[in-house]
N, C-alpha and C. Protein backbone atom coordinates (compact mmCIF):
# COMPACT_ATOMS: atom_id res chain seq x y z
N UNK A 1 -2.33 -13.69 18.59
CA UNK A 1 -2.55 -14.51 17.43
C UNK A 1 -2.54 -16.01 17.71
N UNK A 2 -2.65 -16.41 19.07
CA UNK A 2 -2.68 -18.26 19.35
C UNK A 2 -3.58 -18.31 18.86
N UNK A 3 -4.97 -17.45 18.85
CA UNK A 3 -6.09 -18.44 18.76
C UNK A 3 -5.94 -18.58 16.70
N UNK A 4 -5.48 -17.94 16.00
CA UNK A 4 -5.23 -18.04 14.49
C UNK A 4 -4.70 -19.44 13.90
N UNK A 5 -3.05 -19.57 15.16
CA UNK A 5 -2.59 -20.59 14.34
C UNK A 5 -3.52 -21.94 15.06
N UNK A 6 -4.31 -21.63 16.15
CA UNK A 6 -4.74 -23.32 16.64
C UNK A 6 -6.33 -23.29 15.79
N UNK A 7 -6.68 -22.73 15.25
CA UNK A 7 -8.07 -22.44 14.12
C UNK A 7 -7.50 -22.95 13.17
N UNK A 8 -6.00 -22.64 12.64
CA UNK A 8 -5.76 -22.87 11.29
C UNK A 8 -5.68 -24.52 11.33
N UNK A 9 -4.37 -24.91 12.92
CA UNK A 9 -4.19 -26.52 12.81
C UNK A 9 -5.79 -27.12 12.85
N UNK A 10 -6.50 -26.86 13.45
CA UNK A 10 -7.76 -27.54 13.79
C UNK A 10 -8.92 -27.77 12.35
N UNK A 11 -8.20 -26.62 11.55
CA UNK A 11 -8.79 -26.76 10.37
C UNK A 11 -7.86 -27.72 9.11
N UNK A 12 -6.90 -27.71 9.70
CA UNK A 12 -5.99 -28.59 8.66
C UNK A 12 -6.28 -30.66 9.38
N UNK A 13 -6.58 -30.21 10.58
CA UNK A 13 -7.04 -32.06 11.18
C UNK A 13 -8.02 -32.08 10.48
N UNK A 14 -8.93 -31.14 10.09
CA UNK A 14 -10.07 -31.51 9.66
C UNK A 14 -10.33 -32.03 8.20
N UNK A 15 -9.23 -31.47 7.45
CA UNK A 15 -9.19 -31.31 6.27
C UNK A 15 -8.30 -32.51 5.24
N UNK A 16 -7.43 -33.18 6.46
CA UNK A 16 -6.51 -34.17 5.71
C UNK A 16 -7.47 -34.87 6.11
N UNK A 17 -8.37 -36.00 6.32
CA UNK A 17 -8.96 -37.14 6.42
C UNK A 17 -9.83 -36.79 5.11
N UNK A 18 -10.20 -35.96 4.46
CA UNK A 18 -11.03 -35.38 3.45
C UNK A 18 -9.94 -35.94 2.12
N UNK A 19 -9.07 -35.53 2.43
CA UNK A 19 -7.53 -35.72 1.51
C UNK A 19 -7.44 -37.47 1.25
N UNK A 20 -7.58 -37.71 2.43
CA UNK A 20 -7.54 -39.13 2.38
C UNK A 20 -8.38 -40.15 1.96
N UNK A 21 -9.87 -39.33 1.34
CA UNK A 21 -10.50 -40.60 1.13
C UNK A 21 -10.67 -40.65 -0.31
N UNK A 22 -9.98 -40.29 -1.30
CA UNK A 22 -9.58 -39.94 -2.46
C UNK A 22 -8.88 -41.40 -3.00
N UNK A 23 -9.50 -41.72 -4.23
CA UNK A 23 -8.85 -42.77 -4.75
C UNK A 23 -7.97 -43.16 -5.07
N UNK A 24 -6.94 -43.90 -4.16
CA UNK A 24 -5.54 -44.38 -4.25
C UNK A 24 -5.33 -44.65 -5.62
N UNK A 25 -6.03 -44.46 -6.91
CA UNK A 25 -5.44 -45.08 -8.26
C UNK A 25 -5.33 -43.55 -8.76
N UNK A 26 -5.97 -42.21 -8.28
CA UNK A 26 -6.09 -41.53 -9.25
C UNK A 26 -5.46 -40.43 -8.16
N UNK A 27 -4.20 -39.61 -9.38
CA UNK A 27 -3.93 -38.61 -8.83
C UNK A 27 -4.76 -37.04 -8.85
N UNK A 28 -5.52 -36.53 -7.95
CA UNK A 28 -5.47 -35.18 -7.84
C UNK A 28 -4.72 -34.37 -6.56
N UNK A 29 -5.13 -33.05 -6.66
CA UNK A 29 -4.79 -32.50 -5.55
C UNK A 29 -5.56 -32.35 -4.74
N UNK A 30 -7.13 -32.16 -4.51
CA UNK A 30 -8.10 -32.28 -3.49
C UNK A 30 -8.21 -31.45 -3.26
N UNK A 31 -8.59 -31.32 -1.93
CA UNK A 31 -9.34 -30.05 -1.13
C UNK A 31 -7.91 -29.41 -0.36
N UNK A 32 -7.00 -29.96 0.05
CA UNK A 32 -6.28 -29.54 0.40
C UNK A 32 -4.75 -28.96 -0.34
N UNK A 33 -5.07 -29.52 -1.61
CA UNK A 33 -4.59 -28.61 -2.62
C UNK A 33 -4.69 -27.73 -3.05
N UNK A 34 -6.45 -27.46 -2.95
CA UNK A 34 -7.13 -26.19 -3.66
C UNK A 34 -6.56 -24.92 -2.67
N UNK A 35 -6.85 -25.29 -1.19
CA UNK A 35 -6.40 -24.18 0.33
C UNK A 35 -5.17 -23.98 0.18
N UNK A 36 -4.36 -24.89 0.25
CA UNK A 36 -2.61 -23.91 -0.47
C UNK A 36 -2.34 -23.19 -1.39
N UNK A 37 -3.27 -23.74 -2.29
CA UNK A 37 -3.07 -22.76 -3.70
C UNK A 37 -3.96 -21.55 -3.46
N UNK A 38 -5.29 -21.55 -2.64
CA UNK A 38 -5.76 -20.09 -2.16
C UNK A 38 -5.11 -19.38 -1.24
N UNK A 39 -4.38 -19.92 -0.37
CA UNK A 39 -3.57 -19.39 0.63
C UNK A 39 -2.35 -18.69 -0.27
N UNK A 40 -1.88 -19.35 -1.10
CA UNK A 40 -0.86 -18.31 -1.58
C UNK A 40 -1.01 -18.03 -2.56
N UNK A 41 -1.94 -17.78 -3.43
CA UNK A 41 -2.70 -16.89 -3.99
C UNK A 41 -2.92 -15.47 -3.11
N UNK A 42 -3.42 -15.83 -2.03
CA UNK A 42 -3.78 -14.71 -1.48
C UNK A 42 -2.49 -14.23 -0.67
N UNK A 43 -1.22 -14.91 -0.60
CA UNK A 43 -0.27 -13.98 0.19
C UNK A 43 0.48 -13.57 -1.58
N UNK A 44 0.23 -13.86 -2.37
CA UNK A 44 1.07 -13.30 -3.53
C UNK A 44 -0.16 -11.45 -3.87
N UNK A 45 -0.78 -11.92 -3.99
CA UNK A 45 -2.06 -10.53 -3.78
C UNK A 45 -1.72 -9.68 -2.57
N UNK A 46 -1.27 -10.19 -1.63
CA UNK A 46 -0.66 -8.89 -0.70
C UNK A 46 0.64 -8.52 -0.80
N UNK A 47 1.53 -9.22 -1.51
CA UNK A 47 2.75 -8.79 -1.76
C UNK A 47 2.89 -8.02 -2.50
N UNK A 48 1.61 -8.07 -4.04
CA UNK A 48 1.98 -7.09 -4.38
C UNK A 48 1.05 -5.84 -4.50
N UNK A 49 0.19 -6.02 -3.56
CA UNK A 49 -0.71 -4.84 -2.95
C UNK A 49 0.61 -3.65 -2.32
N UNK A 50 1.69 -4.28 -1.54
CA UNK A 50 2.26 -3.90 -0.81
C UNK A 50 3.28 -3.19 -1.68
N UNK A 51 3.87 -4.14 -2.31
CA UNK A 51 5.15 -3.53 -3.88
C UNK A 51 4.40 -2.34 -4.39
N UNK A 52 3.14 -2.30 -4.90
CA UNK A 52 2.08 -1.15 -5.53
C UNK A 52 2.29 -0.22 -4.42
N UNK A 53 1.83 0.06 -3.23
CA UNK A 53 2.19 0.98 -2.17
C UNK A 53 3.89 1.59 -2.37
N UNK A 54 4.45 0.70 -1.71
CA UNK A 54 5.63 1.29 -1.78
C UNK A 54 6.55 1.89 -2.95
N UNK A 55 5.73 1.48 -3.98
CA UNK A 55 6.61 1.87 -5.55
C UNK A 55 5.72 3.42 -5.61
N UNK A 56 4.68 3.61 -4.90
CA UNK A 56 4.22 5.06 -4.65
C UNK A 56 4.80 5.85 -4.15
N UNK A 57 5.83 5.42 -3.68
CA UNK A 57 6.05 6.97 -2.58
C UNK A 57 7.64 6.71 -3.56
N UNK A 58 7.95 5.98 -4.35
CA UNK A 58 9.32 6.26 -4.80
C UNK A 58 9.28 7.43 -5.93
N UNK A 59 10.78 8.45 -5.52
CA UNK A 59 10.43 9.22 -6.34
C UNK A 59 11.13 9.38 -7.58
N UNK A 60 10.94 9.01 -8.98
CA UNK A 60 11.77 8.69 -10.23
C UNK A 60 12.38 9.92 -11.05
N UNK A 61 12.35 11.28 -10.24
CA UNK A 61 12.90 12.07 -10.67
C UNK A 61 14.25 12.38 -10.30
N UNK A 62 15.48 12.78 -11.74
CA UNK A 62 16.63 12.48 -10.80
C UNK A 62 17.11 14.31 -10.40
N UNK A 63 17.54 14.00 -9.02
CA UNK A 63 17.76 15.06 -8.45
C UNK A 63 19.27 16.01 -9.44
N UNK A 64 19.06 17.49 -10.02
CA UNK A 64 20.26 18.06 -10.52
C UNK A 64 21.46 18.19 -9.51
N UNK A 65 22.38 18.04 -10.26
CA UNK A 65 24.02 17.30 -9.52
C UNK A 65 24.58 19.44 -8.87
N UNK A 66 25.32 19.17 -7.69
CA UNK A 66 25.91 20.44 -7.31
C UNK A 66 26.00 21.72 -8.43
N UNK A 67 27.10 20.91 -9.14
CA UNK A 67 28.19 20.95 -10.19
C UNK A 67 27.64 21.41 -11.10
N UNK A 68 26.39 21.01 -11.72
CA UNK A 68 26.04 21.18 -12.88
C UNK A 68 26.26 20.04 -13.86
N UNK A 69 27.56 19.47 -13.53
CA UNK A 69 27.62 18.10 -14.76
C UNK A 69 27.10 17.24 -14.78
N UNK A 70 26.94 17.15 -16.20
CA UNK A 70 25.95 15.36 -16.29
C UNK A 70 26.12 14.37 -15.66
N UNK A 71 25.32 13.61 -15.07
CA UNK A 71 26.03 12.38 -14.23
C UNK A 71 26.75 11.40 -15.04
N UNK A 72 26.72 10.96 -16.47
CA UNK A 72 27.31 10.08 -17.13
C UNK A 72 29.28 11.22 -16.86
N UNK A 73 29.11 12.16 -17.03
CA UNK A 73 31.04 12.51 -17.21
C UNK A 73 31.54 12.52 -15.53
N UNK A 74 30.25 12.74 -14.77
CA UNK A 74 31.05 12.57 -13.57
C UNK A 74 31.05 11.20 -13.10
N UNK A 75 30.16 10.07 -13.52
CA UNK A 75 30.45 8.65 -13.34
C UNK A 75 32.07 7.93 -13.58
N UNK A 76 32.25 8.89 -14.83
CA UNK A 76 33.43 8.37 -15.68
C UNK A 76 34.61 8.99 -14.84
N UNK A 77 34.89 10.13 -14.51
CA UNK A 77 35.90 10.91 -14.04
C UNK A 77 35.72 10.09 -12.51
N UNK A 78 35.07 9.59 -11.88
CA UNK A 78 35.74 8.97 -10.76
C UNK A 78 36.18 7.26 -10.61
N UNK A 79 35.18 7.23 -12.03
CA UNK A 79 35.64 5.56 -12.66
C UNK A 79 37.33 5.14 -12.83
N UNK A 80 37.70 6.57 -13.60
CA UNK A 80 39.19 6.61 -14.63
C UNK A 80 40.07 6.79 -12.68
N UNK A 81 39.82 7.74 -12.01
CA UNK A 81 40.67 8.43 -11.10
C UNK A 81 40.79 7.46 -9.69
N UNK A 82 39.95 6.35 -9.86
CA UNK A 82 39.57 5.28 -8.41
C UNK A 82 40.19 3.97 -8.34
């Protein structure tokens, strides 16, 4: 992955002099505002590409206890006894 991050710096030299010729009276964010905000745009879109995956394989059914008892009286009976 060297050659990624020296593409990315080589594209960021390129990109602040662009930044810079922007009128010292007026605030925007530019071109190099817009690329951060697509850049994490796009790592928030894989995060939760990834959350969507993994909330797949979870399984929300609750497993029946040995015992037979409800989990709320056996919560309580080791709550009272601990």
């Amino acid at each position: 992955m060297p050659d990624m991050s020296a593409s990315v710096s080589l594209a960021v030299t390129h990109l602040v002099p662009l930044a810079e010729e922007v009128d010292k009276n007026k605030v925007t964010p530019g071109v190099l505002g817009f690329i951060v905000f697509a850049v994490m745009a796009l790592a928030v879109w894989g995060l939760m590409k990834s959350m969507s995956k993994h909330m797949q394989k979870v399984d929300f059914k609750e497993s029946p206890d040995a015992e037979g008892e409800p989990a709320g009286k056996k919560a309580d009976s080791t709550a009272q006894g601990g």
